[in-house]
PDB file of N, CA and C in Angstrom:
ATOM      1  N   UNK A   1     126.247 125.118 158.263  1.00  0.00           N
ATOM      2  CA  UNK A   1     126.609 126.460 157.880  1.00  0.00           C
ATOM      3  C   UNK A   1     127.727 126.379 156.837  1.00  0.00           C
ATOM      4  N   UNK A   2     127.553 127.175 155.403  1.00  0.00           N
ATOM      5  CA  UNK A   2     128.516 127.511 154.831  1.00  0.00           C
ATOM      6  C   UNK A   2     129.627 128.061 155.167  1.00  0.00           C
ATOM      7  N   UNK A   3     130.889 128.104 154.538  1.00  0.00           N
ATOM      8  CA  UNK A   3     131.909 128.868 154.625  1.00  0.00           C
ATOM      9  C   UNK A   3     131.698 130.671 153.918  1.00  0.00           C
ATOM     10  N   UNK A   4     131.217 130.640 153.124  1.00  0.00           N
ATOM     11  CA  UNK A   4     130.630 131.606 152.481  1.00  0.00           C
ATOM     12  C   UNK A   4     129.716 132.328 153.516  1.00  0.00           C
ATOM     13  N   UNK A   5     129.183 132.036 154.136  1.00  0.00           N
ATOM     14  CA  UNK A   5     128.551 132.669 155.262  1.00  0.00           C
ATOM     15  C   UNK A   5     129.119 133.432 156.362  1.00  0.00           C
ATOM     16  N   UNK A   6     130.113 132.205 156.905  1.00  0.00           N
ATOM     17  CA  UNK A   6     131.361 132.701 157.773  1.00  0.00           C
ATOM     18  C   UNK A   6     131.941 133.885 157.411  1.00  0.00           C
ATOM     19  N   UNK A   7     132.285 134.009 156.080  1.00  0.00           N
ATOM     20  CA  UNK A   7     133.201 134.695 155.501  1.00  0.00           C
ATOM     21  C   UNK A   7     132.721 136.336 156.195  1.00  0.00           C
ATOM     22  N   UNK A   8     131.746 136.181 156.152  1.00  0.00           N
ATOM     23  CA  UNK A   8     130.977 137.798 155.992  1.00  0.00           C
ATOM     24  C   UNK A   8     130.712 138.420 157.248  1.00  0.00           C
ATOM     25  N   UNK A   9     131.404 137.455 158.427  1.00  0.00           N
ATOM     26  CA  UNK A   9     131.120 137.781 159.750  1.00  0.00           C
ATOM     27  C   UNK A   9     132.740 138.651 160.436  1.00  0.00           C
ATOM     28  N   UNK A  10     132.363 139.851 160.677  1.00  0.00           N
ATOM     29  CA  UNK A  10     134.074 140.026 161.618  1.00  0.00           C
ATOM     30  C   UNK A  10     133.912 139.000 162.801  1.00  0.00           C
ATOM     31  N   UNK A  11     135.068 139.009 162.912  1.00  0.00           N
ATOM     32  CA  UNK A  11     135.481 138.390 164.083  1.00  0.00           C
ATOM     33  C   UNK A  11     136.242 139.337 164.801  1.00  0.00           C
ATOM     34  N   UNK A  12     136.048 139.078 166.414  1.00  0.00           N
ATOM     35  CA  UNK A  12     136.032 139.323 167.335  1.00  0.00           C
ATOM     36  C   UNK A  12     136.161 139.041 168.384  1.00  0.00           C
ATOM     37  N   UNK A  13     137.203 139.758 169.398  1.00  0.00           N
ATOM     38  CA  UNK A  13     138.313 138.699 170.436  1.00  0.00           C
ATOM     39  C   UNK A  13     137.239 139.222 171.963  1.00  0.00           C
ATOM     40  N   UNK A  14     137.001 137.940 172.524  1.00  0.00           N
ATOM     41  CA  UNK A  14     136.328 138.752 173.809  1.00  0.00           C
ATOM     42  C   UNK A  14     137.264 138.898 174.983  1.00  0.00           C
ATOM     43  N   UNK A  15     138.401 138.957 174.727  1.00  0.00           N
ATOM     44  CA  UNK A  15     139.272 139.737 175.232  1.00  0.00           C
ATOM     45  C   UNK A  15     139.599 141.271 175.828  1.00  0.00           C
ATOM     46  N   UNK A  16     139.593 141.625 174.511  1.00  0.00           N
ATOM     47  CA  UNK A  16     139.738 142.952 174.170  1.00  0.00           C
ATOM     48  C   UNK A  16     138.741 143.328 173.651  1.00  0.00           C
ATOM     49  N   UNK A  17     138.112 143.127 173.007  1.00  0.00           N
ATOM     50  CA  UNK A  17     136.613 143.781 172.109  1.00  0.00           C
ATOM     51  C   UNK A  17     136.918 143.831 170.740  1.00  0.00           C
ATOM     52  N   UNK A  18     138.601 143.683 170.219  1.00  0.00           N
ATOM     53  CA  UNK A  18     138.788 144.314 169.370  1.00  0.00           C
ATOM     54  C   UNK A  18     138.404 143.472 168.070  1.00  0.00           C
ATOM     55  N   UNK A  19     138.181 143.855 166.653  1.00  0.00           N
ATOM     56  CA  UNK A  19     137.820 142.917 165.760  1.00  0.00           C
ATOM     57  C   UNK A  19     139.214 143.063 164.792  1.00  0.00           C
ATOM     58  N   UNK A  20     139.154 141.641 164.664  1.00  0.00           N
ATOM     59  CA  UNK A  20     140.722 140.928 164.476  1.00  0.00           C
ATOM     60  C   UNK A  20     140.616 140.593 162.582  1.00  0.00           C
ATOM     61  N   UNK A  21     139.402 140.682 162.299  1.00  0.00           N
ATOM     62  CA  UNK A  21     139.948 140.226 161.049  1.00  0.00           C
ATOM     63  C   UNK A  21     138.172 139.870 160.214  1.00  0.00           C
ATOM     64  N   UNK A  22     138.461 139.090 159.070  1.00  0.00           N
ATOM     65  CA  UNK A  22     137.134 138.255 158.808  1.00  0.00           C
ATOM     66  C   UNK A  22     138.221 136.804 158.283  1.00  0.00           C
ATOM     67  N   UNK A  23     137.525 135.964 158.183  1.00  0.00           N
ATOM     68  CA  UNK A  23     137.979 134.652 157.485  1.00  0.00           C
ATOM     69  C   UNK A  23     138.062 134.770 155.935  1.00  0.00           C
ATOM     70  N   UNK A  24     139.040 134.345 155.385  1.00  0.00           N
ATOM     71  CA  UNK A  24     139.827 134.141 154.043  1.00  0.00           C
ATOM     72  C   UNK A  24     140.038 132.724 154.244  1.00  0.00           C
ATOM     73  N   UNK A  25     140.099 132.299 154.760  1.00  0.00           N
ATOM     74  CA  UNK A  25     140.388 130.874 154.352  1.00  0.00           C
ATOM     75  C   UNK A  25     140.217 129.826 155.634  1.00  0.00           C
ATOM     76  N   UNK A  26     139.986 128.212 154.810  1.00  0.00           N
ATOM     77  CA  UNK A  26     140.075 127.297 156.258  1.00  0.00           C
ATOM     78  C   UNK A  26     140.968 126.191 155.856  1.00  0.00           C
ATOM     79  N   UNK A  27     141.757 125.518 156.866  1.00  0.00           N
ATOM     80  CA  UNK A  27     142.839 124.883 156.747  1.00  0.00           C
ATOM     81  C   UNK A  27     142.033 123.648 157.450  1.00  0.00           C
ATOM     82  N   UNK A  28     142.120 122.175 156.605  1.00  0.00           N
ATOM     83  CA  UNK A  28     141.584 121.451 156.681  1.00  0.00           C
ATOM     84  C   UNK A  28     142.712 119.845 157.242  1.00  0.00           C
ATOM     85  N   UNK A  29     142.360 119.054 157.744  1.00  0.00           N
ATOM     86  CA  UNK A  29     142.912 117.783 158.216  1.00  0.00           C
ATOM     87  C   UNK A  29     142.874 116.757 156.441  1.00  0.00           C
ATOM     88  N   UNK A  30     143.541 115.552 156.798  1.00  0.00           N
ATOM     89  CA  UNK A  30     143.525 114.511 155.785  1.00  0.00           C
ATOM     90  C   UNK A  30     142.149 114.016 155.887  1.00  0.00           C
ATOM     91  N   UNK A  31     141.305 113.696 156.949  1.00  0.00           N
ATOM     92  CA  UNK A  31     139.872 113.392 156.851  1.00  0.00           C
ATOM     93  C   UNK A  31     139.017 114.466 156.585  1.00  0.00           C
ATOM     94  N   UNK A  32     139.163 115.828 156.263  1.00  0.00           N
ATOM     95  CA  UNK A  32     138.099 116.799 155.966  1.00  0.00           C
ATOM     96  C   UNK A  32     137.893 117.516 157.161  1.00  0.00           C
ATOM     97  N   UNK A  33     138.708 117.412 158.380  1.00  0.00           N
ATOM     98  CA  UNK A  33     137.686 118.456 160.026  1.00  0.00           C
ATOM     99  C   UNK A  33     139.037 119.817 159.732  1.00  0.00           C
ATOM    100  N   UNK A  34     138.004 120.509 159.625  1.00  0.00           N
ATOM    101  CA  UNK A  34     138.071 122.033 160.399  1.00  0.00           C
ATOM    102  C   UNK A  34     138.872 122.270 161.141  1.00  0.00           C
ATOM    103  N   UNK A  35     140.931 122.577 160.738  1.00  0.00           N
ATOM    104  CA  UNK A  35     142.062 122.330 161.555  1.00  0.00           C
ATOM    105  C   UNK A  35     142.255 123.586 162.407  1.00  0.00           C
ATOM    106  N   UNK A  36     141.438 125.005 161.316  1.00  0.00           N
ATOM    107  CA  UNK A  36     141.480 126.206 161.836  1.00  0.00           C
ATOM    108  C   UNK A  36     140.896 126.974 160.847  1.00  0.00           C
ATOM    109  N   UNK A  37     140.576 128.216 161.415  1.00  0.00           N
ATOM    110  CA  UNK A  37     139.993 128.895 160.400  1.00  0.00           C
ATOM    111  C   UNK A  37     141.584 130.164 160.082  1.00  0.00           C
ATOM    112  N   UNK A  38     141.930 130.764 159.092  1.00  0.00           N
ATOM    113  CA  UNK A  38     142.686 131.847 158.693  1.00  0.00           C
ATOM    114  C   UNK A  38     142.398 133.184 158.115  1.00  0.00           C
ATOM    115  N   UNK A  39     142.475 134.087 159.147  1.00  0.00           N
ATOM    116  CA  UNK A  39     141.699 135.104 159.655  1.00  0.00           C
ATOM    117  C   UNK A  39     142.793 136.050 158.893  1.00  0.00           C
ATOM    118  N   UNK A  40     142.389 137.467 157.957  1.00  0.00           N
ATOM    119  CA  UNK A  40     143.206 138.020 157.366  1.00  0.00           C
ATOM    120  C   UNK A  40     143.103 139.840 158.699  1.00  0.00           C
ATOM    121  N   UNK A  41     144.273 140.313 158.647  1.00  0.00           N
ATOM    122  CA  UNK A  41     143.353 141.519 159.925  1.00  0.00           C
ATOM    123  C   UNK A  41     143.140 142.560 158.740  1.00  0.00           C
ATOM    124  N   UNK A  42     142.126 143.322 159.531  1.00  0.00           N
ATOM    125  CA  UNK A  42     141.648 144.139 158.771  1.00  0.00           C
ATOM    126  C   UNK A  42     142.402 145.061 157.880  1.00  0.00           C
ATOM    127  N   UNK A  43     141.856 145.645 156.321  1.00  0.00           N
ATOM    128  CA  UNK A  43     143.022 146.426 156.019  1.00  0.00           C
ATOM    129  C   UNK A  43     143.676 147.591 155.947  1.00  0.00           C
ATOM    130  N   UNK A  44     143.256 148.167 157.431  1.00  0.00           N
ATOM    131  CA  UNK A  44     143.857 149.580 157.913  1.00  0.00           C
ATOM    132  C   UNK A  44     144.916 149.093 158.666  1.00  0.00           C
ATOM    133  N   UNK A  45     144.906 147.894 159.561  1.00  0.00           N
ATOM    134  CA  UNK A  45     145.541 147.503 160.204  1.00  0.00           C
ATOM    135  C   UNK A  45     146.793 146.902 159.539  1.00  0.00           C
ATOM    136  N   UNK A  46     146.337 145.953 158.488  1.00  0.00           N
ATOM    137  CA  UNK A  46     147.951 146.041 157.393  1.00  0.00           C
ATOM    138  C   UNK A  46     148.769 146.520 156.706  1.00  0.00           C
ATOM    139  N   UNK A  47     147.474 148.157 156.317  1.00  0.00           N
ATOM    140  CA  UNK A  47     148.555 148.970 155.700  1.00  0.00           C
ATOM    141  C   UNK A  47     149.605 149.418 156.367  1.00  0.00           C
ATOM    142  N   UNK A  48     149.292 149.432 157.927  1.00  0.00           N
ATOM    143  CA  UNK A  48     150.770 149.842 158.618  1.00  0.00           C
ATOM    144  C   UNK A  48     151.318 148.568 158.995  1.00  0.00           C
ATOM    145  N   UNK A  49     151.797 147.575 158.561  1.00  0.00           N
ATOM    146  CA  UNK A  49     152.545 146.454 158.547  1.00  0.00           C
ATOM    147  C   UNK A  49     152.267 145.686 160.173  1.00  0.00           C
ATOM    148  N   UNK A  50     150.775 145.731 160.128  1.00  0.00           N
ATOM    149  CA  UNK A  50     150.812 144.624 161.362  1.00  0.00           C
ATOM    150  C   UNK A  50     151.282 143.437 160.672  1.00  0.00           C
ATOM    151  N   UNK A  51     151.400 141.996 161.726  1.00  0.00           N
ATOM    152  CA  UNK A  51     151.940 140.839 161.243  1.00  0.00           C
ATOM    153  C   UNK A  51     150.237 140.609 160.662  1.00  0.00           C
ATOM    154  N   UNK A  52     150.922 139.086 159.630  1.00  0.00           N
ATOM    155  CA  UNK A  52     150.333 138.690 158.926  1.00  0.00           C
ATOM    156  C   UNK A  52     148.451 137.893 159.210  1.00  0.00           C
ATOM    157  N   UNK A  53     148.565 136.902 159.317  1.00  0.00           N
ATOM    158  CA  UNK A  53     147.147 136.302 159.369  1.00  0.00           C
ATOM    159  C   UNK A  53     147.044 136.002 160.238  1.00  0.00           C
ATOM    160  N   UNK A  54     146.160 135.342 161.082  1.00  0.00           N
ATOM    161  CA  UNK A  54     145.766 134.668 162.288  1.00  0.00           C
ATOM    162  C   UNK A  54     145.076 133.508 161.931  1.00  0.00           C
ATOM    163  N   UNK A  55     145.582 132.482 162.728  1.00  0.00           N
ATOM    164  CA  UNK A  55     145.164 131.069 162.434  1.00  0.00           C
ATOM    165  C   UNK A  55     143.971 130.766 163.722  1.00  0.00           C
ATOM    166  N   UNK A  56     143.038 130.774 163.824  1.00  0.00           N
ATOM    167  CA  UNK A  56     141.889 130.608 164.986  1.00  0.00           C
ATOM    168  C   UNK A  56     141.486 129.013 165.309  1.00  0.00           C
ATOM    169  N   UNK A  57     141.991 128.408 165.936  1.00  0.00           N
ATOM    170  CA  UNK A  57     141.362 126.953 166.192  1.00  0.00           C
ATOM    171  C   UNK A  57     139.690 126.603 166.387  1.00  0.00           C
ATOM    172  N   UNK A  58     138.908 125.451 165.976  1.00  0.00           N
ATOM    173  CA  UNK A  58     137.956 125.660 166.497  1.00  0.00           C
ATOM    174  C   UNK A  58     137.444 125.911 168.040  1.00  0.00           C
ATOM    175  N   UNK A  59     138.564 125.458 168.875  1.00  0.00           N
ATOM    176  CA  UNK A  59     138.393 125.137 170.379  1.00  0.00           C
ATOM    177  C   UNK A  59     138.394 127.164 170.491  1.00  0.00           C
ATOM    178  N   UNK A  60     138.698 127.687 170.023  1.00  0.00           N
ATOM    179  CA  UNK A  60     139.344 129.140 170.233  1.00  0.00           C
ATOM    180  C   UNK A  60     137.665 130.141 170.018  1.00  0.00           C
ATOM    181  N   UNK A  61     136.549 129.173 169.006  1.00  0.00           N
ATOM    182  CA  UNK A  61     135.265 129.994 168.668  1.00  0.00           C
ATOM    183  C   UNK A  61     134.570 129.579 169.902  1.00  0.00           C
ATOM    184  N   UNK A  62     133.778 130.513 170.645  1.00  0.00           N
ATOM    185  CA  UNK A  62     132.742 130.497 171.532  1.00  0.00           C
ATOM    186  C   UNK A  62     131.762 130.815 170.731  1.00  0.00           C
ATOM    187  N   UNK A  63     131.581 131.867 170.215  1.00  0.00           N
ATOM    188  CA  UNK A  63     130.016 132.087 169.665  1.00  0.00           C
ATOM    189  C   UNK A  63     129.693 132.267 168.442  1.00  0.00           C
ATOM    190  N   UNK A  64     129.137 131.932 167.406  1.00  0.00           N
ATOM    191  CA  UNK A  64     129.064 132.623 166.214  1.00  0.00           C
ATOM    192  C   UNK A  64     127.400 132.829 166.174  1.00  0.00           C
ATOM    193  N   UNK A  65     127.327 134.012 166.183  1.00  0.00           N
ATOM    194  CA  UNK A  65     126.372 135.228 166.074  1.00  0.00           C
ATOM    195  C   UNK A  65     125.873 135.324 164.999  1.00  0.00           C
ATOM    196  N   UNK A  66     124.906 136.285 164.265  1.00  0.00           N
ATOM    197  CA  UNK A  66     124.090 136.766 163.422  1.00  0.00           C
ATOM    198  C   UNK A  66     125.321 137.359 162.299  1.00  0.00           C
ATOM    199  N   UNK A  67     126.137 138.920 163.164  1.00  0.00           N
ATOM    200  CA  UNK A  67     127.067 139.449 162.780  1.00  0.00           C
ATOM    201  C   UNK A  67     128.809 138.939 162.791  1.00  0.00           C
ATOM    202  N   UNK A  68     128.468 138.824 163.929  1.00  0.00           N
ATOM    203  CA  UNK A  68     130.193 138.525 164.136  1.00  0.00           C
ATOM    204  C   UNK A  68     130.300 137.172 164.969  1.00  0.00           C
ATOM    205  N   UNK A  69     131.525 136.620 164.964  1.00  0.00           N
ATOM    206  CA  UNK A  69     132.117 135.421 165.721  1.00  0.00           C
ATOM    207  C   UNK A  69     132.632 136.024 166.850  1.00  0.00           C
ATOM    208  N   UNK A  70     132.890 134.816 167.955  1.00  0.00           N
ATOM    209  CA  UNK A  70     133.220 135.458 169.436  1.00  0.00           C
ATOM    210  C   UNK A  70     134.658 134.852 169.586  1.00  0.00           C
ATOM    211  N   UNK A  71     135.596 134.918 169.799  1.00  0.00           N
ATOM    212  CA  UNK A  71     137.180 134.158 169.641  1.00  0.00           C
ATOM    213  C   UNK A  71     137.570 134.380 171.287  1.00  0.00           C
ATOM    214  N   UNK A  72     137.958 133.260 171.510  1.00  0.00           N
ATOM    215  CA  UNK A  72     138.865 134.144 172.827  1.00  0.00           C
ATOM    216  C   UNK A  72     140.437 133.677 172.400  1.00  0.00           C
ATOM    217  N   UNK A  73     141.329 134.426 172.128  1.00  0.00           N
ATOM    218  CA  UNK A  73     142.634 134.494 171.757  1.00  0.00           C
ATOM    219  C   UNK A  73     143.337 135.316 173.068  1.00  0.00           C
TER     220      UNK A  73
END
């Protein structure tokens, strides 16, 4: 799977239900693995100055879906 693909999925805490963001970016190791993904929150949610990005580990994805990713945070 592309990153470009990822990109286009909300993500989503099965926590709460709530959707946390989509991916902007991935933060990578010195050998190339997948350190985390960096999740921007949505931007209704920043115009009122929530905090900044969310860093999602891979251990943190349970599902990635059609639409959205499954996070438990």
């Amino acid at each position: 799977m592309r990153v470009s693909e990822l990109q286009v999925k909300d993500i989503v805490s099965l926590i709460d239900g709530r959707k946390l963001g989509r991916i902007t970016d991935i933060e990578l190791d010195e050998k190339g693995n997948v350190k985390y993904f960096v999740v921007e929150p949505r931007r209704f949610f920043r115009f009122f100055g929530s905090n900044g990005e969310i860093n999602i580990g891979m251990e943190q994805i349970k599902k990635i879906g059609e639409d959205v990713i499954l996070v438990e945070i």
